[in-house]
Protein backbone atom coordinates (compact mmCIF):
# COMPACT_ATOMS: atom_id res chain seq x y z
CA UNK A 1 51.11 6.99 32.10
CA UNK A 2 48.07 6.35 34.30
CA UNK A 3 47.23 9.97 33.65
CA UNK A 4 47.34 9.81 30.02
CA UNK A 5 45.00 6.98 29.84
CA UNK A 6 42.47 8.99 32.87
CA UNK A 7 42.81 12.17 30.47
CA UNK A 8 41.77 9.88 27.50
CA UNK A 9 39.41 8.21 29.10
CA UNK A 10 37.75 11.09 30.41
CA UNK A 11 37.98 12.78 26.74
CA UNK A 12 36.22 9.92 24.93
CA UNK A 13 33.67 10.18 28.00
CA UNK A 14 32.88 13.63 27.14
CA UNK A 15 33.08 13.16 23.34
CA UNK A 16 30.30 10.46 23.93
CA UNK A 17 28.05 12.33 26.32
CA UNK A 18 28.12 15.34 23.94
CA UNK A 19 27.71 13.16 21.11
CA UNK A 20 24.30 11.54 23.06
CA UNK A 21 25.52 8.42 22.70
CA UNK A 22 24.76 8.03 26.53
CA UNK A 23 21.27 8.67 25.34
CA UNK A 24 20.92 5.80 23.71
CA UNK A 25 22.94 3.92 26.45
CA UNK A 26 20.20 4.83 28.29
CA UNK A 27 17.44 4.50 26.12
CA UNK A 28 17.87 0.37 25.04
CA UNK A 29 17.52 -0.85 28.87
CA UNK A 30 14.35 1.36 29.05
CA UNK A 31 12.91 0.18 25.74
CA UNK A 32 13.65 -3.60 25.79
CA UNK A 33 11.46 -3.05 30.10
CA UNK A 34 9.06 -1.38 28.23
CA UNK A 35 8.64 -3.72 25.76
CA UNK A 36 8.53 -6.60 27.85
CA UNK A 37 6.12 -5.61 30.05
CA UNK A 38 3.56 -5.06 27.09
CA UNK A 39 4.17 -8.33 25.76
CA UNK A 40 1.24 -10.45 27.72
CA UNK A 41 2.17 -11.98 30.73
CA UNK A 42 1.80 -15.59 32.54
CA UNK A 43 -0.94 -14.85 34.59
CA UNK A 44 -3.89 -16.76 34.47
CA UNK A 45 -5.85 -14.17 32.47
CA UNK A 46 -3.27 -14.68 29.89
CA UNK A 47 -3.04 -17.73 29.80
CA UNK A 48 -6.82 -18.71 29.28
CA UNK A 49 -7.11 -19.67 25.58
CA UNK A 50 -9.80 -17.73 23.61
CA UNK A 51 -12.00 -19.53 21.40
CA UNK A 52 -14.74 -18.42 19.09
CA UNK A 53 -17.81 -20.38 18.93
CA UNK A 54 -20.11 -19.60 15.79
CA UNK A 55 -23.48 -19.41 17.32
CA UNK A 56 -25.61 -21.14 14.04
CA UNK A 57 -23.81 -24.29 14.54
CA UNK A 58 -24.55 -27.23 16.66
CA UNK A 59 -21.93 -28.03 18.68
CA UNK A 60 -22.08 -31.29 20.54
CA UNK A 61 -23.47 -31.42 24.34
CA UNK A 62 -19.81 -33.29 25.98
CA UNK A 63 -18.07 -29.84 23.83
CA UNK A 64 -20.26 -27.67 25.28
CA UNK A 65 -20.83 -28.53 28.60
CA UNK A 66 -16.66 -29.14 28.46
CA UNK A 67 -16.21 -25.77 28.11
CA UNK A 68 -18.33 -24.28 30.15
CA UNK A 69 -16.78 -26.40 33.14
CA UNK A 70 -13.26 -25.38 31.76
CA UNK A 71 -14.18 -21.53 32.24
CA UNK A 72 -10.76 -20.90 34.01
CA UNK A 73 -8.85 -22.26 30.79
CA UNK A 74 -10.87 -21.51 27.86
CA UNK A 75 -12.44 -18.18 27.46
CA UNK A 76 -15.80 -18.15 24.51
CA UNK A 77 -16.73 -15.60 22.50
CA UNK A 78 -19.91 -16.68 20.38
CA UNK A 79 -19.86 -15.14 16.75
CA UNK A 80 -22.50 -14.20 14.04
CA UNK A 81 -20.70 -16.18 11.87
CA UNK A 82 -17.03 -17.48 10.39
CA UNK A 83 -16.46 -14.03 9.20
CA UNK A 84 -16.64 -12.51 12.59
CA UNK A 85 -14.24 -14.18 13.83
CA UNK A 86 -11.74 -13.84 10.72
CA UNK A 87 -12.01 -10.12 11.59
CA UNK A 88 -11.17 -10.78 15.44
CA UNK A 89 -8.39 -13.37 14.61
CA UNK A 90 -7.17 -10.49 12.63
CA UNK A 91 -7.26 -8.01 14.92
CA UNK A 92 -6.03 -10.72 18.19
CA UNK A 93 -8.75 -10.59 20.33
CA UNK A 94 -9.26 -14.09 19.92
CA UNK A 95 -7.30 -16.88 19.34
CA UNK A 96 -8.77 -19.79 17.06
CA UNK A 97 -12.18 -20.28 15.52
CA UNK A 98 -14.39 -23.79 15.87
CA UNK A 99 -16.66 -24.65 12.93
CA UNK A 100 -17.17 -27.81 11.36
CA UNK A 101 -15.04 -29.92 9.21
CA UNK A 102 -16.33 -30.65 5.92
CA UNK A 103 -14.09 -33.49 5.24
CA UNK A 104 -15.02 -35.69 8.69
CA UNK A 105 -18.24 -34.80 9.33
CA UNK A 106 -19.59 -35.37 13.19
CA UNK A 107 -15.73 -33.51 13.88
CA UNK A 108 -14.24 -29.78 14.19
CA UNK A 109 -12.05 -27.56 12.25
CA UNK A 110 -9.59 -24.69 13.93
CA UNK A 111 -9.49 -21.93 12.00
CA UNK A 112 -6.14 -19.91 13.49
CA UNK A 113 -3.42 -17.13 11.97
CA UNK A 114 -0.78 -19.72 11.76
CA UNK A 115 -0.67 -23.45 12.05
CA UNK A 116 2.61 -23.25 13.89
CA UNK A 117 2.28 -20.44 16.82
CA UNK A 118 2.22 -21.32 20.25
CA UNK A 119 -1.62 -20.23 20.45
CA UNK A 120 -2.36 -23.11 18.39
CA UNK A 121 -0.25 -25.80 20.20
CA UNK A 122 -2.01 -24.89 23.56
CA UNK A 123 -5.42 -24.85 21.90
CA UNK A 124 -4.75 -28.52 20.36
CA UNK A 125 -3.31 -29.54 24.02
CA UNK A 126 -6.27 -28.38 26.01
CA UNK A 127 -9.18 -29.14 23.98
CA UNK A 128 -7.38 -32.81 24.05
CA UNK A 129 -7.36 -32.91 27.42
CA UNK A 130 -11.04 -31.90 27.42
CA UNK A 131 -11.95 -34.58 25.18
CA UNK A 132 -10.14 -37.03 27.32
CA UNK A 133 -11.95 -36.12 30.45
CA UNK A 134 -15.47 -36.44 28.73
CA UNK A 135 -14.68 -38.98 26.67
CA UNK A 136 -12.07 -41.14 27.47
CA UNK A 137 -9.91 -42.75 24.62
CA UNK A 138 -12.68 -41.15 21.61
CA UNK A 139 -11.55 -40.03 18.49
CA UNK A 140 -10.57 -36.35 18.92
CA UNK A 141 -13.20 -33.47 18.20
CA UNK A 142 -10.49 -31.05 16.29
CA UNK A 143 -9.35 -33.53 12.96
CA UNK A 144 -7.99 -30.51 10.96
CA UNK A 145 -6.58 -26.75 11.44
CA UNK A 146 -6.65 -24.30 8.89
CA UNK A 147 -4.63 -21.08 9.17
CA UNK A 148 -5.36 -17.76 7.15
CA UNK A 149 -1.71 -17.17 6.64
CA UNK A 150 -0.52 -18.85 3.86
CA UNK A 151 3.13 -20.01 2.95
CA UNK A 152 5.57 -21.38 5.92
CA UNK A 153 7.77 -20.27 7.68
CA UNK A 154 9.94 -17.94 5.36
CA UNK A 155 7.10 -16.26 4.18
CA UNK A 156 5.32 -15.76 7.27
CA UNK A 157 8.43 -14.17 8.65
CA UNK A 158 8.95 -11.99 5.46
CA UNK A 159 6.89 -8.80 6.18
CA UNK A 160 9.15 -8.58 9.01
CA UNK A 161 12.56 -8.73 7.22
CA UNK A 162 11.01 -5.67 4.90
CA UNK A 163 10.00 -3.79 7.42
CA UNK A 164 13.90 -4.40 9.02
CA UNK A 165 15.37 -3.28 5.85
CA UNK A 166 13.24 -0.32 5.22
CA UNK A 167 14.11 1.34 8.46
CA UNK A 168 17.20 0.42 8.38
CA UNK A 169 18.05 2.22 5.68
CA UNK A 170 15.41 5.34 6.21
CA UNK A 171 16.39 5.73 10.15
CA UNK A 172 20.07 4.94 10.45
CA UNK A 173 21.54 4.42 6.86
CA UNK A 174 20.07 7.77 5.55
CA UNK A 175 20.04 10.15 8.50
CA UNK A 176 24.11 9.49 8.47
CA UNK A 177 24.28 10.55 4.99
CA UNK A 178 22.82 13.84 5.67
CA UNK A 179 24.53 14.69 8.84
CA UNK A 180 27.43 13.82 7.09
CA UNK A 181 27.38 16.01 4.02
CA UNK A 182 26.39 18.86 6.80
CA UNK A 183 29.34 17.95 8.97
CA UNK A 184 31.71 18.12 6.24
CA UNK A 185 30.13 21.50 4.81
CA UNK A 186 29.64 19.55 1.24
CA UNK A 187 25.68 20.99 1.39
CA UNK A 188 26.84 24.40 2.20
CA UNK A 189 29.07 23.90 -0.41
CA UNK A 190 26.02 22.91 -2.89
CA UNK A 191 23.87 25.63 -2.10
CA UNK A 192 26.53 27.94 -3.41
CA UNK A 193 26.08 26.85 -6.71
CA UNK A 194 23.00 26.83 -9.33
CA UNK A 195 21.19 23.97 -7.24
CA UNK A 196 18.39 24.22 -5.39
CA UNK A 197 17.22 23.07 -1.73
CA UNK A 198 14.30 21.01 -3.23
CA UNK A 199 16.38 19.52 -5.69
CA UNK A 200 18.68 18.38 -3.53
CA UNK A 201 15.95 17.05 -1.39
CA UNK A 202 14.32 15.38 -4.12
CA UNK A 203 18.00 13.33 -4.67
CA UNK A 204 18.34 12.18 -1.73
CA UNK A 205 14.71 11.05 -1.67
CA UNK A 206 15.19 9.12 -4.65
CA UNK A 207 18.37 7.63 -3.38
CA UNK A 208 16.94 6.25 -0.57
CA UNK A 209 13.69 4.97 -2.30
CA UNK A 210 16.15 3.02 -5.23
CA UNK A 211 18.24 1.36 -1.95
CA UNK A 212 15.32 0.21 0.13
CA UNK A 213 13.48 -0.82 -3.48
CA UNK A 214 17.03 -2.73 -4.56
CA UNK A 215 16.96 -4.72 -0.98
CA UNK A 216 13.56 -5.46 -1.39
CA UNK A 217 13.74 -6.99 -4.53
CA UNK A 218 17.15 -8.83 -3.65
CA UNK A 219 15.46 -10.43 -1.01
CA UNK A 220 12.88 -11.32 -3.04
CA UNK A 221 15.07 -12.76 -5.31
CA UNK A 222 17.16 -14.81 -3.20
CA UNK A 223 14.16 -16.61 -1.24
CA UNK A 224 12.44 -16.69 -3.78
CA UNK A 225 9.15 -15.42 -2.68
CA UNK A 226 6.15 -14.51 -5.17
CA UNK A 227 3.62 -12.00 -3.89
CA UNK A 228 -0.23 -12.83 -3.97
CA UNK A 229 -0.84 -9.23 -5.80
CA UNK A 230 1.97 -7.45 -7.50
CA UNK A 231 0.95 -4.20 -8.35
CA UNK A 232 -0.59 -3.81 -5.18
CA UNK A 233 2.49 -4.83 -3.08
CA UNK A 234 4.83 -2.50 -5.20
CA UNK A 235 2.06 0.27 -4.34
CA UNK A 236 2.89 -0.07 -0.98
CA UNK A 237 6.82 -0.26 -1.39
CA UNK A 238 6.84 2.38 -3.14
CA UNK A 239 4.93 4.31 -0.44
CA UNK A 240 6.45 2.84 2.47
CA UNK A 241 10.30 3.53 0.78
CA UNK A 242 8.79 7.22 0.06
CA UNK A 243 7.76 8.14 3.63
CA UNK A 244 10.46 6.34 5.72
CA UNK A 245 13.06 7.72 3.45
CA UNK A 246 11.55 11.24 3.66
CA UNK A 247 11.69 10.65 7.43
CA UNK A 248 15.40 9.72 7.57
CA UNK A 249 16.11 13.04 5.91
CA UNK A 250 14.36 15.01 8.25
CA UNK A 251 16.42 13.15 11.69
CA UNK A 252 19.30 13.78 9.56
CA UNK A 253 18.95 17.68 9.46
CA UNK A 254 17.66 17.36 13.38
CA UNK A 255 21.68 16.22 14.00
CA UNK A 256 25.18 18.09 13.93
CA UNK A 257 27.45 15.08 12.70
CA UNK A 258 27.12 11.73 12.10
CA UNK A 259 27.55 10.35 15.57
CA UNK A 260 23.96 12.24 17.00
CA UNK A 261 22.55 10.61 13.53
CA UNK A 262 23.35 7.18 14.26
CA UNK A 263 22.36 7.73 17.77
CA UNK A 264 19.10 9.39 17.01
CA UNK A 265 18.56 6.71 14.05
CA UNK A 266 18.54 3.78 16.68
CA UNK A 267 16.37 5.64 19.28
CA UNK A 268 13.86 5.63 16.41
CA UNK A 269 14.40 2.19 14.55
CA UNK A 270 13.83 0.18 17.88
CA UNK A 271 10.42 1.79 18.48
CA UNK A 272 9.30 1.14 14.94
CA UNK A 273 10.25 -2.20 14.50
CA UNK A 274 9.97 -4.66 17.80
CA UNK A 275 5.93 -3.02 18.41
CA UNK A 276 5.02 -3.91 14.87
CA UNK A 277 7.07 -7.04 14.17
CA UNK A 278 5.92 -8.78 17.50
CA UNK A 279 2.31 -7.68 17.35
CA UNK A 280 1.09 -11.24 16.49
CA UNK A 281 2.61 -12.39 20.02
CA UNK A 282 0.78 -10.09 21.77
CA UNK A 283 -2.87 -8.31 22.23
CA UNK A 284 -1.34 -5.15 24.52
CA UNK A 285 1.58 -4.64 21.14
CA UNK A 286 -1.55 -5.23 19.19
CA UNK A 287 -3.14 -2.03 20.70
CA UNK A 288 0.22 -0.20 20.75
CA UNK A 289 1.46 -0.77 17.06
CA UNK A 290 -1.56 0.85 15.03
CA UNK A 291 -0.06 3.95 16.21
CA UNK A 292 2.89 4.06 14.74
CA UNK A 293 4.10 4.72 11.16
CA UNK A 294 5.54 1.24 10.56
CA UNK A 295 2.46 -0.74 11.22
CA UNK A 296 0.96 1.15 8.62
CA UNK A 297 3.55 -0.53 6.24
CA UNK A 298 3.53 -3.69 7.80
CA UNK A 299 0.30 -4.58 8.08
CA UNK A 300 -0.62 -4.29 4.69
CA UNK A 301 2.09 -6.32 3.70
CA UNK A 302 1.36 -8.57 5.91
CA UNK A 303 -2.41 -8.94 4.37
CA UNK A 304 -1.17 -9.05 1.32
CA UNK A 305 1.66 -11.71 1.32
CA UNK A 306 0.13 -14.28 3.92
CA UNK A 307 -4.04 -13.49 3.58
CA UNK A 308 -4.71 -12.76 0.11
CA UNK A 309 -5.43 -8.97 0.86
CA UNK A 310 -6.23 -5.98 -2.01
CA UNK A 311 -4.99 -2.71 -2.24
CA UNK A 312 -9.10 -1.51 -2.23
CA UNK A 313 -9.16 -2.68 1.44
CA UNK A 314 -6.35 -0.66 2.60
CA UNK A 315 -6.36 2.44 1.05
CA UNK A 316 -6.02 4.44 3.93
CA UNK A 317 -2.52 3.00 4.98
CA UNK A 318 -1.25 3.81 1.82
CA UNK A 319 -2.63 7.47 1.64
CA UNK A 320 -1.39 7.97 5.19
CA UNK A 321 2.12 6.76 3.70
CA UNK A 322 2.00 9.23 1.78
CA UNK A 323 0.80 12.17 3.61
CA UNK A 324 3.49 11.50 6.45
CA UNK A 325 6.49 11.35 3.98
CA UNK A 326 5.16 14.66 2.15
CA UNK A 327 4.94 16.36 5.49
CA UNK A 328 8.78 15.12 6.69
CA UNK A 329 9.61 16.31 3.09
CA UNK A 330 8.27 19.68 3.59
CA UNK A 331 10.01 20.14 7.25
CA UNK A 332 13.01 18.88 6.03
CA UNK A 333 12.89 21.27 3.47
CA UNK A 334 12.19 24.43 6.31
CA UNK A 335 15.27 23.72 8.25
CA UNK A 336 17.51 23.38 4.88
CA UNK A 337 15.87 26.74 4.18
CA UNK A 338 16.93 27.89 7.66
CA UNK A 339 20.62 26.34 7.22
CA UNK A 340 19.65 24.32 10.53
CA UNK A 341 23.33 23.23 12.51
CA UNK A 342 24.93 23.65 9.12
């Protein structure tokens, strides 16, 4: 009996290596260490909180001369001016803006990406223990924060939950599909009759642009949630569901059977998703995710659901969208042609 169960053993061993799902065994422990290590760290260069100071406005002496003795917690960077430092809130290379409150003059505003982020709680904790150390018991020199992400919670985690369900169906749902049609020899099958590579292509495109679109808009529907700019958010679902679909076809025709597609599915889905989703928690991710194809998608939605952003001011996202999903379109369509491990 005990050799029955070694010889089974042993087969399903085999079966898995030659299906690479040791790959990707392999692959998750190496990912998640990667990924940790480019989140920022606890050192004390990390941990310094960086503040932007606009350089027109007069600050008062105990908040200057309070920062400049707390050099090793507070790191300044002066600014032209408010929109300055929208840009480098944007782009997480600082982390809070101090201009003046309208309401109470005499007092500060902090201008941050969201009211509720850890950024902003050690912010309000240091600059109160500042204020306590110059001051004593004084009335406190922030009396209001202002965020340029609008919406709570829900929506400020919703350009995540797209971007989950758009590669989840172009990386693992669609490249199964394929590789399964090709391991049962239904495309073969196909091409033996009056259709035509591209049209097939074009099918499955479509299919996978009507799922992503139809979990889109259930979410939508179920939470609720109203985007700033309509026709320029569906521009850019469209797009996104267009490339990443076009991109699940092609990792579908890179695999023999479905097992390889799942497998290679995940080895890309990870990549594309923890980078982009956790860029706001980190200024190394920050630097990382521009280069990948799912930032491209995120970001915009991202401006345009929490910040009030147009379609004019990202243009090039969408057209680079495009051109990546035409270009896994046309390889998919050379190794069809070439009857690749059909």
């Amino acid at each position: 009996m005990m050799r029955n169960i070694l010889v089974l053993v042993l087969n399903d061993l085999a079966i898995a290596l030659k299906n690479k799902t040791f790959f990707l065994i392999l692959f998750i422990p190496l990912f998640v260490f990667v990924s940790l290590n480019l989140i920022d760290g606890t050192n004390a260069e990390a941990s310094k909180i960086k503040i932007g100071l606009v350089q027109n406005y007069a600050y008062s002496p105990e908040i200057t001369h309070s920062v400049k003795a707390a050099e090793k917690l507070v790191e300044v960077t002066w600014l032209q001016n408010e929109e300055e430092g929208v840009r480098l809130l944007k782009e997480h290379k600082i982390e809070g803006v101090l201009t003046g409150n309208e309401k109470t003059p005499g007092s500060l505003a902090l201008l941050v990406l969201k009211k509720d982020s850890l950024h902003t709680i050690a912010i309000m904790q240091n600059f109160s223990a500042l204020q306590k150390a110059a001051e004593g018991n004084g009335p406190d020199w922030i009396t209001d924060i202002k965020s340029l992400h609008q919406g709570g919670v829900q929506r400020e985690t919703l350009p995540t939950w797209i971007l989950m369900l758009v590669l989840l169906i172009g990386f693992i749902i669609l490249p199964a599909q394929v590789a399964e049609e090709k391991e049962k020899k239904l495309l073969l099958a196909l091409l033996q009759t009056p259709i035509h590579e591209v049209q097939w292509l074009i099918a499955k495109l479509i299919l996978g642009m009507v799922l992503i679109i139809t979990a889109v808009l259930f979410l939508h529907l179920l939470g609720k949630f109203g985007p700033v700019h309509l026709l320029d958010y569906i521009a850019f679902i469209v797009a996104g569901s267009y490339c990443f679909s076009a991109y699940g076809i092609f990792l579908g025709f890179l695999c023999r059977n479905q097992a390889s597609a799942r497998t290679l599915g995940v080895i890309f889905y990870l990549p594309h998703l923890l980078p982009s989703a956790m860029s706001d928690v980190s200024q190394k991710l920050t630097s990382v995710a521009p280069f990948l194809p799912s930032y491209q998608l995120y970001e915009p939605l991202q401006s345009i659901l929490l910040e009030d952003g147009r379609m004019a001011d990202m243009s090039v996202d969408w057209v680079y969208l495009f051109l990546l999903g035409s270009l896994m379109f046309y390889l998919s369509y050379l190794l069809m042609k070439r009857r690749w491990l059909m």
